[in-house]
PDB file of N, CA and C in Angstrom:
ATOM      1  N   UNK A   1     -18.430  23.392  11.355  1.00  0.00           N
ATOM      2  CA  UNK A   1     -17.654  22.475  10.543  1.00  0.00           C
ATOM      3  C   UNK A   1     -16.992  23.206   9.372  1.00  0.00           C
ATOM      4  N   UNK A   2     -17.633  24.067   8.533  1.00  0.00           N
ATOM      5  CA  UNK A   2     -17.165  24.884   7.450  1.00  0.00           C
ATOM      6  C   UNK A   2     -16.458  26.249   8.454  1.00  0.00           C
ATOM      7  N   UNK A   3     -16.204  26.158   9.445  1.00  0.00           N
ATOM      8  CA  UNK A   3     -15.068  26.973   9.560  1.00  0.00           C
ATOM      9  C   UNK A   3     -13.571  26.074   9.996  1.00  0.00           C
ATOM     10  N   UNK A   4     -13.729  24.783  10.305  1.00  0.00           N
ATOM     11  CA  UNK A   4     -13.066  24.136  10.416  1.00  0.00           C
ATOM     12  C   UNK A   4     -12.077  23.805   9.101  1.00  0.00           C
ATOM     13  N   UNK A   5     -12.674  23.302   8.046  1.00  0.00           N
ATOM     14  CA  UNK A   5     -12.510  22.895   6.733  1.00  0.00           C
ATOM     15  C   UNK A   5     -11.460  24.217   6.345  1.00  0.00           C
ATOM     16  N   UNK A   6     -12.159  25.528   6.182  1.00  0.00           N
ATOM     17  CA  UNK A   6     -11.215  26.975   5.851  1.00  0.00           C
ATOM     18  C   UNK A   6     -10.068  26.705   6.411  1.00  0.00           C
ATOM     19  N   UNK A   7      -9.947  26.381   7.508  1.00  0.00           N
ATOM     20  CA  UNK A   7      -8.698  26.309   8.324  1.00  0.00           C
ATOM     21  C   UNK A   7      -7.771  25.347   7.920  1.00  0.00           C
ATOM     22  N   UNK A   8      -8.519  23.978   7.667  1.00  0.00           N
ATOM     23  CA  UNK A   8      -7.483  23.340   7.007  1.00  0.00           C
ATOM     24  C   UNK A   8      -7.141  23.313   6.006  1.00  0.00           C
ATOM     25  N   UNK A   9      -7.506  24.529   5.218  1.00  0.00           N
ATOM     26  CA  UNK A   9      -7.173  24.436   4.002  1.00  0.00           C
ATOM     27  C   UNK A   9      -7.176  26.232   3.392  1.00  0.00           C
ATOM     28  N   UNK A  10      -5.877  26.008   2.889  1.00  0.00           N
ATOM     29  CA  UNK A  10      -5.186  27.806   2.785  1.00  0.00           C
ATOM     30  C   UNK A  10      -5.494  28.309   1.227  1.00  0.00           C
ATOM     31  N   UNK A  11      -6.571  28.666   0.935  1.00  0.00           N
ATOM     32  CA  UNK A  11      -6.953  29.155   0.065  1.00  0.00           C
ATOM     33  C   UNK A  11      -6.168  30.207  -0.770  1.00  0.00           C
ATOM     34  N   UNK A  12      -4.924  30.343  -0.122  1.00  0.00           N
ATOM     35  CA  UNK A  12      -4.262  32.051  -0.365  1.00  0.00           C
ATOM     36  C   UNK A  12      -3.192  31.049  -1.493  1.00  0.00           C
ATOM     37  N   UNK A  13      -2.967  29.571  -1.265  1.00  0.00           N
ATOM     38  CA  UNK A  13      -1.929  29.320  -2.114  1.00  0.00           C
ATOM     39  C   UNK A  13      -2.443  27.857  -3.273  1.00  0.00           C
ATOM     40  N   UNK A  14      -3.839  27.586  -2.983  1.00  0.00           N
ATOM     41  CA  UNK A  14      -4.440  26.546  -4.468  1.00  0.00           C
ATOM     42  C   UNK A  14      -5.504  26.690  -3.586  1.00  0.00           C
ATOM     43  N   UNK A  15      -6.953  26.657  -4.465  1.00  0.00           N
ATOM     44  CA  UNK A  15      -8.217  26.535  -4.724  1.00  0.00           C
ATOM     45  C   UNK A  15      -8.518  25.746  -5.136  1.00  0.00           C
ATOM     46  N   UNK A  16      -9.476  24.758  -4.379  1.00  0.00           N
ATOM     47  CA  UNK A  16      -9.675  23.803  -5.179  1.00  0.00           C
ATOM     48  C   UNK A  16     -11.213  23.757  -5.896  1.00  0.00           C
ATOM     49  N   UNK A  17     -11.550  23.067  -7.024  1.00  0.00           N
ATOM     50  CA  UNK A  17     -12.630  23.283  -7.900  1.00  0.00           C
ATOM     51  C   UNK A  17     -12.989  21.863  -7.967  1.00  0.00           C
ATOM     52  N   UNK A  18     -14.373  22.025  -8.618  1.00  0.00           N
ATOM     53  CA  UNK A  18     -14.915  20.534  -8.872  1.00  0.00           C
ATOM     54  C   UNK A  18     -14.674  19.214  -8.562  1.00  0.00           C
ATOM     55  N   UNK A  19     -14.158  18.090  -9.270  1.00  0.00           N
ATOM     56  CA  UNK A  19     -13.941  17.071  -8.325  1.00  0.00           C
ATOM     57  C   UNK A  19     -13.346  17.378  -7.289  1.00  0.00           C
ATOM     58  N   UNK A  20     -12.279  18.178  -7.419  1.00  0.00           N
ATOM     59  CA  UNK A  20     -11.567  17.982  -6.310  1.00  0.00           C
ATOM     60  C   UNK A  20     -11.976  18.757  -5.323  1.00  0.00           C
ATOM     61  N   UNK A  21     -12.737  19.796  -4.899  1.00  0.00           N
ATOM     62  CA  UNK A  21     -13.782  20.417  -4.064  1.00  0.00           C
ATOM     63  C   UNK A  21     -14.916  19.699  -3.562  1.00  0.00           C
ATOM     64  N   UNK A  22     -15.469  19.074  -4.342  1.00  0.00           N
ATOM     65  CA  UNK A  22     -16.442  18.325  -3.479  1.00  0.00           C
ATOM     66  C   UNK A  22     -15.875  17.122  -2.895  1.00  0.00           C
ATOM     67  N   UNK A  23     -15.243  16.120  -3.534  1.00  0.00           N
ATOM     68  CA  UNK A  23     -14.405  14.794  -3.163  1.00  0.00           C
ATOM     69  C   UNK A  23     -13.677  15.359  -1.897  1.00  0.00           C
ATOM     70  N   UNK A  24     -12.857  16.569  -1.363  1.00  0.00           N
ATOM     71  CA  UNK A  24     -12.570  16.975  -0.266  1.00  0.00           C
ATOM     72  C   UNK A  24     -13.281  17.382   0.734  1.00  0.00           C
ATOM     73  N   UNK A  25     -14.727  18.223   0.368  1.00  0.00           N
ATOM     74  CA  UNK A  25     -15.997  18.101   1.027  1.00  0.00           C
ATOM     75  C   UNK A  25     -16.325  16.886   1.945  1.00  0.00           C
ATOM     76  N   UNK A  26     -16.945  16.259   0.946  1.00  0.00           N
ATOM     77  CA  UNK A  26     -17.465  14.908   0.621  1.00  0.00           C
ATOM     78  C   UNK A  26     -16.336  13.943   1.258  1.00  0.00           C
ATOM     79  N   UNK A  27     -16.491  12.679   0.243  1.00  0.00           N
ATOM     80  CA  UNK A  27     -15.823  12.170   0.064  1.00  0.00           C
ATOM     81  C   UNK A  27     -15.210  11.265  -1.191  1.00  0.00           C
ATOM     82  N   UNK A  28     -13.978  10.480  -2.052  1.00  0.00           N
ATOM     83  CA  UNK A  28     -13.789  10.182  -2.740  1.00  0.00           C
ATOM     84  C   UNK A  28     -15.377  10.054  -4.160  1.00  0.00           C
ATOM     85  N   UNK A  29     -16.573   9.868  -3.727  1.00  0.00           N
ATOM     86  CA  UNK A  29     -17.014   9.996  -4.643  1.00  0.00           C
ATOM     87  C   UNK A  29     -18.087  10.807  -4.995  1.00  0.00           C
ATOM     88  N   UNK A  30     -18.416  11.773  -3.877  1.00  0.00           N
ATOM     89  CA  UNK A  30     -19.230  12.800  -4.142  1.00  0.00           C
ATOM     90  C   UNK A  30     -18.985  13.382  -4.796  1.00  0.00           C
ATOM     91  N   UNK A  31     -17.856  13.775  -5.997  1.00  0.00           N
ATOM     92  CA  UNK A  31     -18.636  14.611  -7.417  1.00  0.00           C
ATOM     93  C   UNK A  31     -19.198  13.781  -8.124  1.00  0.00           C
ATOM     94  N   UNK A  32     -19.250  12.726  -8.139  1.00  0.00           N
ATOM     95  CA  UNK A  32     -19.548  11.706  -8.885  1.00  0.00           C
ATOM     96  C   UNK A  32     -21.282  11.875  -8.766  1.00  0.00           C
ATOM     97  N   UNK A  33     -21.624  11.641  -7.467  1.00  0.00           N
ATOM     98  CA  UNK A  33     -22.704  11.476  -6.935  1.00  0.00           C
ATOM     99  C   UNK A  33     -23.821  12.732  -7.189  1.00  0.00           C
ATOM    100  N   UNK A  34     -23.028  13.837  -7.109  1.00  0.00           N
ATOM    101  CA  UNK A  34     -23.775  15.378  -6.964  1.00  0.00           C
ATOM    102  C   UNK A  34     -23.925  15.520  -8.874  1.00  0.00           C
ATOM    103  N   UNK A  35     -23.233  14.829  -9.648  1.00  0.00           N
ATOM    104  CA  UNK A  35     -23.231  14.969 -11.072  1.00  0.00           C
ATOM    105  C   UNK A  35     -24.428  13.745 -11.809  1.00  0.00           C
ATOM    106  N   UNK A  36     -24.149  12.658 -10.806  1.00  0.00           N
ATOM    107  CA  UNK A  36     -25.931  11.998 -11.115  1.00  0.00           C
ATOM    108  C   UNK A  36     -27.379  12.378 -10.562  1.00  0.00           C
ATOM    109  N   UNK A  37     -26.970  13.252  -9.563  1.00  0.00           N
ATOM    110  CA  UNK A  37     -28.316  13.690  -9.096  1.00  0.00           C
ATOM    111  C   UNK A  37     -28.521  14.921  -9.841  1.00  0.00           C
ATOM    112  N   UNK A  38     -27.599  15.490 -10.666  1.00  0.00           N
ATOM    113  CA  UNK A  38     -27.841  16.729 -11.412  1.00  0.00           C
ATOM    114  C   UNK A  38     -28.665  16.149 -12.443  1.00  0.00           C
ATOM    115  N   UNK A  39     -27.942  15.373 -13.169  1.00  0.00           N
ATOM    116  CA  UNK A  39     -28.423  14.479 -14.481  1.00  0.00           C
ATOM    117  C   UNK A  39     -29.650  14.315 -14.121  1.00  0.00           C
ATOM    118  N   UNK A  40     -30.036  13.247 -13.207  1.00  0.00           N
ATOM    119  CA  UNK A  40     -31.407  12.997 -12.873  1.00  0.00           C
ATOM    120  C   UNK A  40     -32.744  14.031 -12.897  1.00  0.00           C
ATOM    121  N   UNK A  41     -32.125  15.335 -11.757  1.00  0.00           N
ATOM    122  CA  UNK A  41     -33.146  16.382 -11.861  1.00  0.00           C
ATOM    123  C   UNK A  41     -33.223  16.907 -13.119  1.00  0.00           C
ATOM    124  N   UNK A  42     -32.032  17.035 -14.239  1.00  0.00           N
ATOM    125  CA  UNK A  42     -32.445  17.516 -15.194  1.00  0.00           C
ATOM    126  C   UNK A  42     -32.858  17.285 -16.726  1.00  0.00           C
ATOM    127  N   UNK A  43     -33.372  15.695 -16.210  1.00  0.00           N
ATOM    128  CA  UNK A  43     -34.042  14.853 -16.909  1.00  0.00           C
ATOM    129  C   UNK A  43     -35.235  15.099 -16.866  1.00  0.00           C
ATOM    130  N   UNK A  44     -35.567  14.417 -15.403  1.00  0.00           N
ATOM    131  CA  UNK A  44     -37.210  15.280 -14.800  1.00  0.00           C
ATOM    132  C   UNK A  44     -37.627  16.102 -15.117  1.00  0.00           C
ATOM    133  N   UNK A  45     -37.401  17.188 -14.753  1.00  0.00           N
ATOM    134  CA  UNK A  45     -36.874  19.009 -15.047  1.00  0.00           C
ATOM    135  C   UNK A  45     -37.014  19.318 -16.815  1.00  0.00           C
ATOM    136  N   UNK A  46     -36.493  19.101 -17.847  1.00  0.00           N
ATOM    137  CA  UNK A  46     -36.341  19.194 -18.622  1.00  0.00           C
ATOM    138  C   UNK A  46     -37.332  20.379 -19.584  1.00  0.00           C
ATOM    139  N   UNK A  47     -38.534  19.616 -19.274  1.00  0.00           N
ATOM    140  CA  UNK A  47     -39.687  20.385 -20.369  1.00  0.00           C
ATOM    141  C   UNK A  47     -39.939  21.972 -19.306  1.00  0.00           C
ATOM    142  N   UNK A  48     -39.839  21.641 -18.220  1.00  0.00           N
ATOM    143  CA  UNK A  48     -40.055  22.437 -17.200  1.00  0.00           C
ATOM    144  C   UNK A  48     -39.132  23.904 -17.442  1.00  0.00           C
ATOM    145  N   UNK A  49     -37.556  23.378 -17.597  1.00  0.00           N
ATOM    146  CA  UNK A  49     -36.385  24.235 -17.991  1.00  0.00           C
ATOM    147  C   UNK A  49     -36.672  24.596 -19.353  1.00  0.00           C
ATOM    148  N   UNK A  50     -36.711  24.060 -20.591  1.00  0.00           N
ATOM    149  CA  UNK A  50     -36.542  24.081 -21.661  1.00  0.00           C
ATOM    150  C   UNK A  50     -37.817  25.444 -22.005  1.00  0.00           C
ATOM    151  N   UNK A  51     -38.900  25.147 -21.078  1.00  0.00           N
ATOM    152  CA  UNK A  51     -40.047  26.336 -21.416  1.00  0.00           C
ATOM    153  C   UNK A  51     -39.751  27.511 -20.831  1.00  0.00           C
ATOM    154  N   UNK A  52     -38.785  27.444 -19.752  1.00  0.00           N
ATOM    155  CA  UNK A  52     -38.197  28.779 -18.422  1.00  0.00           C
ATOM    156  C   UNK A  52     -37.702  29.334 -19.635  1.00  0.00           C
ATOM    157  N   UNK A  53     -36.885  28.462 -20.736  1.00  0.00           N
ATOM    158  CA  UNK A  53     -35.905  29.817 -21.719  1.00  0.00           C
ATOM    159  C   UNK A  53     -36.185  30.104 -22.733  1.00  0.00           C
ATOM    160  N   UNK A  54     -37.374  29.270 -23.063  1.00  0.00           N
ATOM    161  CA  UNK A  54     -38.277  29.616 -24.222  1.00  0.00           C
ATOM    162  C   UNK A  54     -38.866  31.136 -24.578  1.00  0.00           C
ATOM    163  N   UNK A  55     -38.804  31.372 -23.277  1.00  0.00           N
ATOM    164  CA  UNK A  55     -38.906  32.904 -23.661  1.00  0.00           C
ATOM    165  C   UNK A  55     -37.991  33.831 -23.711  1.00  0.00           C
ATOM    166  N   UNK A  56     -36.613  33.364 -23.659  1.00  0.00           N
ATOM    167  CA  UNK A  56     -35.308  34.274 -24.260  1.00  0.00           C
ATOM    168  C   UNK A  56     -34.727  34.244 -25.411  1.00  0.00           C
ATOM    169  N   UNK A  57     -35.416  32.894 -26.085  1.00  0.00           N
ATOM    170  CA  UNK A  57     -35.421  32.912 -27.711  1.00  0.00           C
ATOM    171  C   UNK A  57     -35.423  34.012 -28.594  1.00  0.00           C
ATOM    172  N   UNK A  58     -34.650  34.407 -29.647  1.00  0.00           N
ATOM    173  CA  UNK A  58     -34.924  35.670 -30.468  1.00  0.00           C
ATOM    174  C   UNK A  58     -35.632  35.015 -31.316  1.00  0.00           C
ATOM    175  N   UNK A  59     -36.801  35.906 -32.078  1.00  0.00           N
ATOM    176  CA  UNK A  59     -37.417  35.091 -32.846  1.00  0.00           C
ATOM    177  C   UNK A  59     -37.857  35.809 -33.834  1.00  0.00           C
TER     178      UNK A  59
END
């Protein structure tokens, strides 16, 4: 399927990014969708992340 997609689409003359990369993926509202499930995990996630960089702090 993702060699299909390349084909229809010519990278040599626009790239497409964010909404408009996944919504072409996808469909009309999958950035939408992939940007609440981000939110979500990194709600959850949070203390989890926040301690991962706790140790790159200068201090």
């Amino acid at each position: 399927m993702l060699t299909s997609l390349i084909l229809l689409y010519n990278c040599r003359t626009r790239v497409k990014v964010a909404d408009e990369l996944w919504n072409f993926l996808g469909n009309d509202s999958t950035y939408l969708e992939l940007l609440d499930c981000f939110e979500r995990v990194g709600i959850e996630l949070r203390p989890e992340i926040d301690a991962y960089f706790e140790k790159f702090k200068n201090n």
